[in-house]
Protein backbone atom coordinates (compact mmCIF):
# COMPACT_ATOMS: atom_id res chain seq x y z
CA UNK A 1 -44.68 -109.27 -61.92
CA UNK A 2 -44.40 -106.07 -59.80
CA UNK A 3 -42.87 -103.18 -61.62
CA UNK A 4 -39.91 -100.95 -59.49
CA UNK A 5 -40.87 -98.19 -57.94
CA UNK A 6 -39.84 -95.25 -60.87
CA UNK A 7 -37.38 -92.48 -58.92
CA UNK A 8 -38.92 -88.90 -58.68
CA UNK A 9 -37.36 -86.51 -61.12
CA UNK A 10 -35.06 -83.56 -60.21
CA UNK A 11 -36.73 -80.47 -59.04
CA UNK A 12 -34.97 -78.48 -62.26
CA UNK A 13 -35.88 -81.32 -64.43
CA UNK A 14 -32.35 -82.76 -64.89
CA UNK A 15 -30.46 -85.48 -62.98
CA UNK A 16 -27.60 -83.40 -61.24
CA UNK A 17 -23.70 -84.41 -61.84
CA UNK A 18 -21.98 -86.79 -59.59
CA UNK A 19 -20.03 -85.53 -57.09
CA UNK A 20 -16.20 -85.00 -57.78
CA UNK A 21 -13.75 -87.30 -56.38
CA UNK A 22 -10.37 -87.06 -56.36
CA UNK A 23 -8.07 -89.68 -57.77
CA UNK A 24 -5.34 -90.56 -54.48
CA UNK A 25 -2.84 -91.63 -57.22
CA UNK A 26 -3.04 -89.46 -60.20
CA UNK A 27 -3.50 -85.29 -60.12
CA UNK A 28 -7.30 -84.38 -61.13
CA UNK A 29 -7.10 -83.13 -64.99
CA UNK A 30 -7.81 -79.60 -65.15
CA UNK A 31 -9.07 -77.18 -67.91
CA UNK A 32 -8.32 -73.73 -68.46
CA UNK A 33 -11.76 -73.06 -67.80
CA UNK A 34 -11.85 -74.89 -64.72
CA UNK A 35 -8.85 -73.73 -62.65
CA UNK A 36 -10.11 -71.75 -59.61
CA UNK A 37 -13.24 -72.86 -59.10
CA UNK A 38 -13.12 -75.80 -56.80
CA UNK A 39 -10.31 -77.34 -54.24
CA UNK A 40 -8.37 -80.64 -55.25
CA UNK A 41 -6.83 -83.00 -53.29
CA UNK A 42 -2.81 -83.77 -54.16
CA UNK A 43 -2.32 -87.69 -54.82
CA UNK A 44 -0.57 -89.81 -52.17
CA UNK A 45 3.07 -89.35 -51.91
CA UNK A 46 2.88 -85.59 -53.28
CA UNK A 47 4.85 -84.40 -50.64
CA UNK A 48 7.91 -85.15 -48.20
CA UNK A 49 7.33 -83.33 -45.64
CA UNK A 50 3.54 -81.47 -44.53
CA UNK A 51 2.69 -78.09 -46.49
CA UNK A 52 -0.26 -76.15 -46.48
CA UNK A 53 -0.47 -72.70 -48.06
CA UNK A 54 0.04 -69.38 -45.43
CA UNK A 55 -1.80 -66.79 -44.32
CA UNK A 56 -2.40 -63.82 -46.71
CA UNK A 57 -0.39 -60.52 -45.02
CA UNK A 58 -2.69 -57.70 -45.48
CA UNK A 59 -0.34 -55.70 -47.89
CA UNK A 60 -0.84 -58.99 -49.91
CA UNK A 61 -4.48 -59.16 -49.44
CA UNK A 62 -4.78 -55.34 -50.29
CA UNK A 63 -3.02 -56.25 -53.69
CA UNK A 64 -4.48 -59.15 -54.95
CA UNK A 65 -7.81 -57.67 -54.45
CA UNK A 66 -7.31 -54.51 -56.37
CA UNK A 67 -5.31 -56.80 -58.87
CA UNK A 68 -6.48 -60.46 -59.69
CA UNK A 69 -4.13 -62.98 -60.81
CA UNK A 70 -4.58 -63.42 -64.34
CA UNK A 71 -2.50 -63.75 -67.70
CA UNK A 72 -4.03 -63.70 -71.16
CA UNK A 73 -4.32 -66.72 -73.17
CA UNK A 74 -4.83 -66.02 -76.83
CA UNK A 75 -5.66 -68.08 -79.46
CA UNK A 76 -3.56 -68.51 -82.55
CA UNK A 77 -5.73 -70.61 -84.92
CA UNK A 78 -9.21 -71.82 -85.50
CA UNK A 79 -12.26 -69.89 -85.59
CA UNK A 80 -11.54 -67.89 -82.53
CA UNK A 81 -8.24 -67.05 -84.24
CA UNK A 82 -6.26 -63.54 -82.94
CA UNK A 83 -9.05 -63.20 -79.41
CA UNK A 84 -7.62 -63.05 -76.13
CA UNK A 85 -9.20 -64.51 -73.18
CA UNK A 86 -8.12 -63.50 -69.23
CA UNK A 87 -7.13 -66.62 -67.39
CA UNK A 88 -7.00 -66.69 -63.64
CA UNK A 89 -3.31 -68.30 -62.54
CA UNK A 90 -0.50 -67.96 -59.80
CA UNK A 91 2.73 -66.13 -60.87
CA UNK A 92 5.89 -68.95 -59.95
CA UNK A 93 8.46 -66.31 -61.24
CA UNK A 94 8.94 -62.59 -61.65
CA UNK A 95 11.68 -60.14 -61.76
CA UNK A 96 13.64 -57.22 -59.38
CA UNK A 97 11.02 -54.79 -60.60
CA UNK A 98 7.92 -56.80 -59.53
CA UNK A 99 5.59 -55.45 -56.80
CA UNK A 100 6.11 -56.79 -53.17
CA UNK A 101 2.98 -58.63 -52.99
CA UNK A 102 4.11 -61.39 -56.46
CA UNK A 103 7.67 -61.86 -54.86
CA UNK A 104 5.43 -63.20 -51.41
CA UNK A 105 3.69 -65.30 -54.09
CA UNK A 106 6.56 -66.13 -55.89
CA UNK A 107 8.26 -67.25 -52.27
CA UNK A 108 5.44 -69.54 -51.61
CA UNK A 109 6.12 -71.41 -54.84
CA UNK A 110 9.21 -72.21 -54.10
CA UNK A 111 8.30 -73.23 -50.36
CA UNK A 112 5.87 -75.38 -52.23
CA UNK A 113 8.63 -77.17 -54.46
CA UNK A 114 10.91 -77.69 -51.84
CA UNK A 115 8.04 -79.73 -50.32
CA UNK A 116 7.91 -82.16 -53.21
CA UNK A 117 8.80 -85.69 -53.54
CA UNK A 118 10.58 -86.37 -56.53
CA UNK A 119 7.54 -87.89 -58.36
CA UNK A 120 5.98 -84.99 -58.81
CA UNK A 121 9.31 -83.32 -60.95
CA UNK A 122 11.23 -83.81 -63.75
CA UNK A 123 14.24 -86.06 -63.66
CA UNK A 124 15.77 -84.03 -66.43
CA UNK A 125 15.24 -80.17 -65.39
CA UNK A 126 14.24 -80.55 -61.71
CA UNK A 127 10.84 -78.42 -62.64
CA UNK A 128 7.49 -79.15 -61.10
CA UNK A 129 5.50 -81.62 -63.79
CA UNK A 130 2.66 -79.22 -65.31
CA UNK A 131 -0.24 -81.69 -63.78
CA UNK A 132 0.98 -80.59 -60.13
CA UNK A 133 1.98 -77.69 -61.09
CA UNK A 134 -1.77 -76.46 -62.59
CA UNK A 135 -2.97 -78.58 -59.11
CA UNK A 136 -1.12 -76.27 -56.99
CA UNK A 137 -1.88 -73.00 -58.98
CA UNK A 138 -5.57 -74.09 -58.48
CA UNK A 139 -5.48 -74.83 -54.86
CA UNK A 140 -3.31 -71.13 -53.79
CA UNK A 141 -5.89 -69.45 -56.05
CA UNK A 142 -8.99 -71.11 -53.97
CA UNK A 143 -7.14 -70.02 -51.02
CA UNK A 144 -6.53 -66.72 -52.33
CA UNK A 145 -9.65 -66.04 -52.72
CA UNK A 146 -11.51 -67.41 -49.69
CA UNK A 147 -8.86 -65.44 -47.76
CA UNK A 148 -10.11 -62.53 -49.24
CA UNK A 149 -13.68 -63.04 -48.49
CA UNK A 150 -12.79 -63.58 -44.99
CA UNK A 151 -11.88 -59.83 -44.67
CA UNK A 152 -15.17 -58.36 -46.61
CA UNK A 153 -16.97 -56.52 -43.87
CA UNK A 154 -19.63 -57.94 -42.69
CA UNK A 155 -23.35 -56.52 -43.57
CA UNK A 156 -25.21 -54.74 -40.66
CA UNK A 157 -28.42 -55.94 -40.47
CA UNK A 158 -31.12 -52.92 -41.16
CA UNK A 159 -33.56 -53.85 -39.41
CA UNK A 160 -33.58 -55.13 -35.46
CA UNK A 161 -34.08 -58.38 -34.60
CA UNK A 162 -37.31 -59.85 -33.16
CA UNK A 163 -37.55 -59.59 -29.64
CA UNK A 164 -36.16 -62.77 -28.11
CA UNK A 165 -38.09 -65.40 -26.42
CA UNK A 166 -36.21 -65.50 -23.16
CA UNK A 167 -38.41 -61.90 -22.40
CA UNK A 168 -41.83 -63.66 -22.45
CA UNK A 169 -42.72 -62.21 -25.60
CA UNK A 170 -42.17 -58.66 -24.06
CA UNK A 171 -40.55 -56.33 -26.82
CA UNK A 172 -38.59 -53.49 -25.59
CA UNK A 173 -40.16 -50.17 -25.59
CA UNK A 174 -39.07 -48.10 -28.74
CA UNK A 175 -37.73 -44.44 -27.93
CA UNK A 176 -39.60 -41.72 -28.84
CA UNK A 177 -39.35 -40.23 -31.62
CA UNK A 178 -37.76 -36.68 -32.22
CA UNK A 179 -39.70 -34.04 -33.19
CA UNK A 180 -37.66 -31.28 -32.77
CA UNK A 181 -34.94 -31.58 -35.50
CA UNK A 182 -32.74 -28.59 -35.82
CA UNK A 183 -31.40 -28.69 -39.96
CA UNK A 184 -27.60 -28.41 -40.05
CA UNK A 185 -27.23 -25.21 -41.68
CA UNK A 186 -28.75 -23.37 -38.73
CA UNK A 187 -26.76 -24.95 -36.42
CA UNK A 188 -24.09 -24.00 -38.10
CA UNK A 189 -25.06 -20.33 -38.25
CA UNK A 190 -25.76 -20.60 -34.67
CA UNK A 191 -22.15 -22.07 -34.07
CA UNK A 192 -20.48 -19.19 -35.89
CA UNK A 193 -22.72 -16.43 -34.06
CA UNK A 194 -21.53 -17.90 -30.88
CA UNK A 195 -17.98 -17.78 -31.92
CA UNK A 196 -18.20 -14.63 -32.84
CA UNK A 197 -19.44 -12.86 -29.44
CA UNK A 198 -16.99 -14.71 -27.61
CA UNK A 199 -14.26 -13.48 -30.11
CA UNK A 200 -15.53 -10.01 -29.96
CA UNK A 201 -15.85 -10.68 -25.67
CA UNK A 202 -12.00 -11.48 -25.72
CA UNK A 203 -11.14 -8.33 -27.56
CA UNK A 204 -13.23 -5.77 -25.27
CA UNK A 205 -12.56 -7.46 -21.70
CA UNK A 206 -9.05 -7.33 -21.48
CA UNK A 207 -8.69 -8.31 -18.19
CA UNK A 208 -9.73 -11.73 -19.04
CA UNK A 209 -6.75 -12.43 -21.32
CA UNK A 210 -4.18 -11.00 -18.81
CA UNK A 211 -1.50 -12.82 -16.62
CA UNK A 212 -2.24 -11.90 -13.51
CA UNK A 213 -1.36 -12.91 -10.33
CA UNK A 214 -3.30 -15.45 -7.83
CA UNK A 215 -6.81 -14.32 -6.42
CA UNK A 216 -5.55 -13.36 -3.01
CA UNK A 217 -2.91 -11.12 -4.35
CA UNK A 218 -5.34 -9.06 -6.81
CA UNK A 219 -8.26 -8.75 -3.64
CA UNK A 220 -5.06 -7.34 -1.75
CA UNK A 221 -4.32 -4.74 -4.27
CA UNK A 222 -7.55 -3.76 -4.84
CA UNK A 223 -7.77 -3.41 -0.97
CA UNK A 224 -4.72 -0.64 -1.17
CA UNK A 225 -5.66 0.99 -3.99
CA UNK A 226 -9.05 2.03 -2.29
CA UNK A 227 -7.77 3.11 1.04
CA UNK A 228 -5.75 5.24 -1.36
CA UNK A 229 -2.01 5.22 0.20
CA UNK A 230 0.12 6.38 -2.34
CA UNK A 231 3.27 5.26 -0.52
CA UNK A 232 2.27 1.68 -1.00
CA UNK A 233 3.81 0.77 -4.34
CA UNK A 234 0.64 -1.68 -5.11
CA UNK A 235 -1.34 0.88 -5.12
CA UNK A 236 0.14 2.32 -8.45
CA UNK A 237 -1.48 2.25 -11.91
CA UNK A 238 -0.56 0.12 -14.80
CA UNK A 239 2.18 1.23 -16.78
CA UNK A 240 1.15 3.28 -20.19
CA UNK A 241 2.91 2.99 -23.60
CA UNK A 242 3.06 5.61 -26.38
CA UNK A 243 3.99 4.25 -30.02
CA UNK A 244 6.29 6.54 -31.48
CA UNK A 245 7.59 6.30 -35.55
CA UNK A 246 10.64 7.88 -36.59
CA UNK A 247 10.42 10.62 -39.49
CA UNK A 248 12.69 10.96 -42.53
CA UNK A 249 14.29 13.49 -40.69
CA UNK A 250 15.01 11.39 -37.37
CA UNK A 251 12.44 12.96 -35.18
CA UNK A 252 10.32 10.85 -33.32
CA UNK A 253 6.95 11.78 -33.37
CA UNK A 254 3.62 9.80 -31.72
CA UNK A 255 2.26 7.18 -34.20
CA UNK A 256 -0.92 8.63 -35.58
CA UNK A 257 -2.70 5.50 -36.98
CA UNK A 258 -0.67 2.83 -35.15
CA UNK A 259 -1.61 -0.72 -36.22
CA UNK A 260 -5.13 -2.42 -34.51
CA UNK A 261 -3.07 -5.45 -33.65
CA UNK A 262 0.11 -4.16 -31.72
CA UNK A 263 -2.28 -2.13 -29.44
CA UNK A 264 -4.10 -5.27 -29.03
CA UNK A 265 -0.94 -7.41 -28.55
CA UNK A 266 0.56 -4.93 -25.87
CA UNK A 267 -2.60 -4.62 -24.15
CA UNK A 268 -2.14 -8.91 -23.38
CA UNK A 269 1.16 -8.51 -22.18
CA UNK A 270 3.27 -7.72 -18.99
CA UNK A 271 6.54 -5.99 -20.13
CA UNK A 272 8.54 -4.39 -17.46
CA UNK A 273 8.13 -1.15 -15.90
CA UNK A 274 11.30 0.13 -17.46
CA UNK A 275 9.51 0.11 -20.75
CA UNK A 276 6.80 2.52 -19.45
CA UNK A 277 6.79 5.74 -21.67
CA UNK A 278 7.46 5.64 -25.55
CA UNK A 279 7.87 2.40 -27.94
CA UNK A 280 8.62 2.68 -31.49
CA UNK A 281 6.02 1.02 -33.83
CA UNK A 282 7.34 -1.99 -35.98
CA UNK A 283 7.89 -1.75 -39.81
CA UNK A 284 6.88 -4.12 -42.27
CA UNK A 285 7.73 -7.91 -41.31
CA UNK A 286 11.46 -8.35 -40.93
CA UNK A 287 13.30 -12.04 -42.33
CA UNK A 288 15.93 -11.68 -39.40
CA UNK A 289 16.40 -11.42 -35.82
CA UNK A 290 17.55 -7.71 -35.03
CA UNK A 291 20.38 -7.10 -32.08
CA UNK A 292 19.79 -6.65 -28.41
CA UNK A 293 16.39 -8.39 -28.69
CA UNK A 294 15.12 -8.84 -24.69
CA UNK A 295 11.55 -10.67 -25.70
CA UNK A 296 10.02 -12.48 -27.94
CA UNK A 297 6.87 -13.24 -27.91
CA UNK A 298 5.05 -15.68 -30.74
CA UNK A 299 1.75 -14.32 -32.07
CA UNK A 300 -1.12 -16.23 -34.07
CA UNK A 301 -3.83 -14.25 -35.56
CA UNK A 302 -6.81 -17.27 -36.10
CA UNK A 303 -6.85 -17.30 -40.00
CA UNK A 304 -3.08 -15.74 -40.74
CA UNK A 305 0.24 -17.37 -40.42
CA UNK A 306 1.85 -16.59 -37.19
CA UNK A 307 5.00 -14.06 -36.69
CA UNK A 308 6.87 -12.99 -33.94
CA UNK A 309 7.01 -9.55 -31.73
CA UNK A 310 10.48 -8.86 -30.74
CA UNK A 311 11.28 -6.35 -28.06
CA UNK A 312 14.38 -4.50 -28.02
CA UNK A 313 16.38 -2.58 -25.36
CA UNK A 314 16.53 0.58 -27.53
CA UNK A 315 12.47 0.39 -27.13
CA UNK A 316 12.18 -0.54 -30.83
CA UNK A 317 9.42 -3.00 -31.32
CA UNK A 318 10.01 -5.71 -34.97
CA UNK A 319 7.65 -8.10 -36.60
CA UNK A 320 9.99 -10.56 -37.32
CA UNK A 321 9.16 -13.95 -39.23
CA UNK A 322 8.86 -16.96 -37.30
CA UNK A 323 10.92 -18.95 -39.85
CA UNK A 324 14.08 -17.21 -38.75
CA UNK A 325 13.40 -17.38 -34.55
CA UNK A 326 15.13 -19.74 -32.78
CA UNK A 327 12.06 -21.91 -30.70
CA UNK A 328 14.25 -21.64 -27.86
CA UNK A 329 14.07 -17.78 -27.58
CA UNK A 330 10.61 -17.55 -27.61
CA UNK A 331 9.25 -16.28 -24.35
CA UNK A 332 5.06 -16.18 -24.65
CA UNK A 333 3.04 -17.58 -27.06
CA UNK A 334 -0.22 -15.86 -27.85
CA UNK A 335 -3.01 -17.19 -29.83
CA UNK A 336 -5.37 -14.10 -30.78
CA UNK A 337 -8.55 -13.33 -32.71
CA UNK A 338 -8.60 -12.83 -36.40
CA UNK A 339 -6.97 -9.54 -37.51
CA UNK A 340 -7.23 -8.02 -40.89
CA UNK A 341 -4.33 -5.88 -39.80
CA UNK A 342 -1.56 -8.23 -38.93
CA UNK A 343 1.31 -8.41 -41.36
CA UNK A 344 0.74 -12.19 -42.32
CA UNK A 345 -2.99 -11.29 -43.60
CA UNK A 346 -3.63 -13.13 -46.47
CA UNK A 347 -5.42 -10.70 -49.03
CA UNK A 348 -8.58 -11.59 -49.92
């Protein structure tokens, strides 16, 4: 008599489980150990009406992957007596005080219960039996957590692909490589010698940084000045200012050492003819407006807070803090090379 063919043996050397199957009248039993793991079907008649668990928000997402769902289970007698072991569940309550994220949870449950036929809760209370309940807790925690999988970025692949086969075989020429690799630190020395001669070209050419008028007009001028007519009133010079400071006594003598940035500032700016002759020098910065102010302009000194240059029509010239200008009022706006002599200059 011919003997039956014998069945090869597993590849690990042991005959692997049986697949799960789901019972279509009772809930699956579930251990502790067991809950999250792997997706159960909910026995016929479950529910009344179709549910299915939503969409994670992202606020949700963002907290439920910097804080699992988990409580801890601890164990009151036998010889694991007084440990605690972290088991993964679903919150179905919580209070006012609860984060934003559990009350979305929380909502869901209750979604969930309103779902329910009544063979799946207690006559008595009107509470979800604890075999659906630990179903459903197991299902929103699988979902939970291939939600959150689903927004893992995805690896870049390090090295390229192999040419396809649509291209006869033909790769694509790599570039060539670069020899000529400049290290960062003297391109950034380079960047900050560049910046400098154009800072230190802004403060000698001060022509550049003038308002002037359109090209036409200046080639004009420049026409009448040479011919030389001095009844043309283009052909006149710029006006000239003389910083003045007030002694103890009230005289009014010329400034000796007058500040680097004011005769920076008023070599920028256009202020009327009437102002040609003597200006008094500002004092130390000012927390007020002073009266009869005609201009203000808004300076800002790259590396020091900016201030304001107020213009008076007694010829008195005040640093005044921007804080306590009105934007309104402000007339020009300048933005200016460092200055180690401005008022705002933080001390090093």
């Amino acid at each position: 008599m011919p003997l039956e063919p014998v069945p090869p043996p597993s590849p690990r050397g042991k005959t692997p489980p049986p697949k799960h199957q789901c019972s279509p009248t009772v809930p699956c039993p579930l251990r502790l150990s067991e809950v999250g793991r792997q997706y159960h079907q909910f026995p016929k008649g479950t529910f009344r009406a179709h549910f299915s668990p939503p969409a994670l928000p992202k606020t949700v997402a963002s907290h439920f992957a910097k804080n699992p769902p988990i409580w801890t289970w601890s164990v009151k007698a036998g010889p694991n007596e007084g440990k605690s072991f972290q088991v993964p569940t679903i919150p179905i309550a919580c209070d006012k005080t609860a984060p934003r994220a559990v009350k979305w949870i929380v909502a869901v449950f209750h979604s969930f219960k309103a779902h329910l036929n009544p063979v799946a809760l207690d006559t008595d209370s009107g509470r979800v039996l604890p075999a659906w309940l630990r179903l459903y807790q197991n299902n929103l925690l699988v979902h939970i957590r291939n939600q959150l999988k689903a927004r893992l970025p995805r690896k870049v692949r390090s090295t390229p692909r192999p040419p396809s086969s649509m291209l006869g075989g033909i790769a694509a020429v790599p570039p060539a490589p670069v020899t000529d690799r400049t290290p960062p630190l003297a391109l950034h020395a380079e960047l900050s010698s560049l910046k400098e001669k154009l800072y230190n070209y802004i403060s000698t050419h001060e022509a550049c940084c003038r308002r002037s008028d359109s090209p036409a007009n200046s080639s004009d001028e420049e026409a009448a000045s040479e011919d030389g007519d001095p009844s043309d009133p283009q052909a006149t010079s710029p006006p000239t200012f003389q910083l003045l400071v007030q002694r103890a006594d009230g005289v009014s003598v010329p400034d000796p050492n007058p500040p680097n940035w004011l005769t920076t500032v008023l070599s920028r700016i256009d202020l009327p003819t009437s102002y040609t002759g003597a200006l008094y020098s500002p004092e130390q910065l000012t927390p007020h407006l002073p009266r009869g102010a005609t201009d203000v302009l808004k300076l800002h000194f790259r590396g020091s807070p900016p201030f304001c240059l107020v213009v008076c029509n007694d010829r008195s010239l005040h640093a005044v803090d921007s804080a306590f200008v009105d934007r309104g009022s402000i007339s020009t706006r300048l933005s200016l090379p460092p200055d180690p002599t401005v008022p705002t200059a933080r001390p090093r």
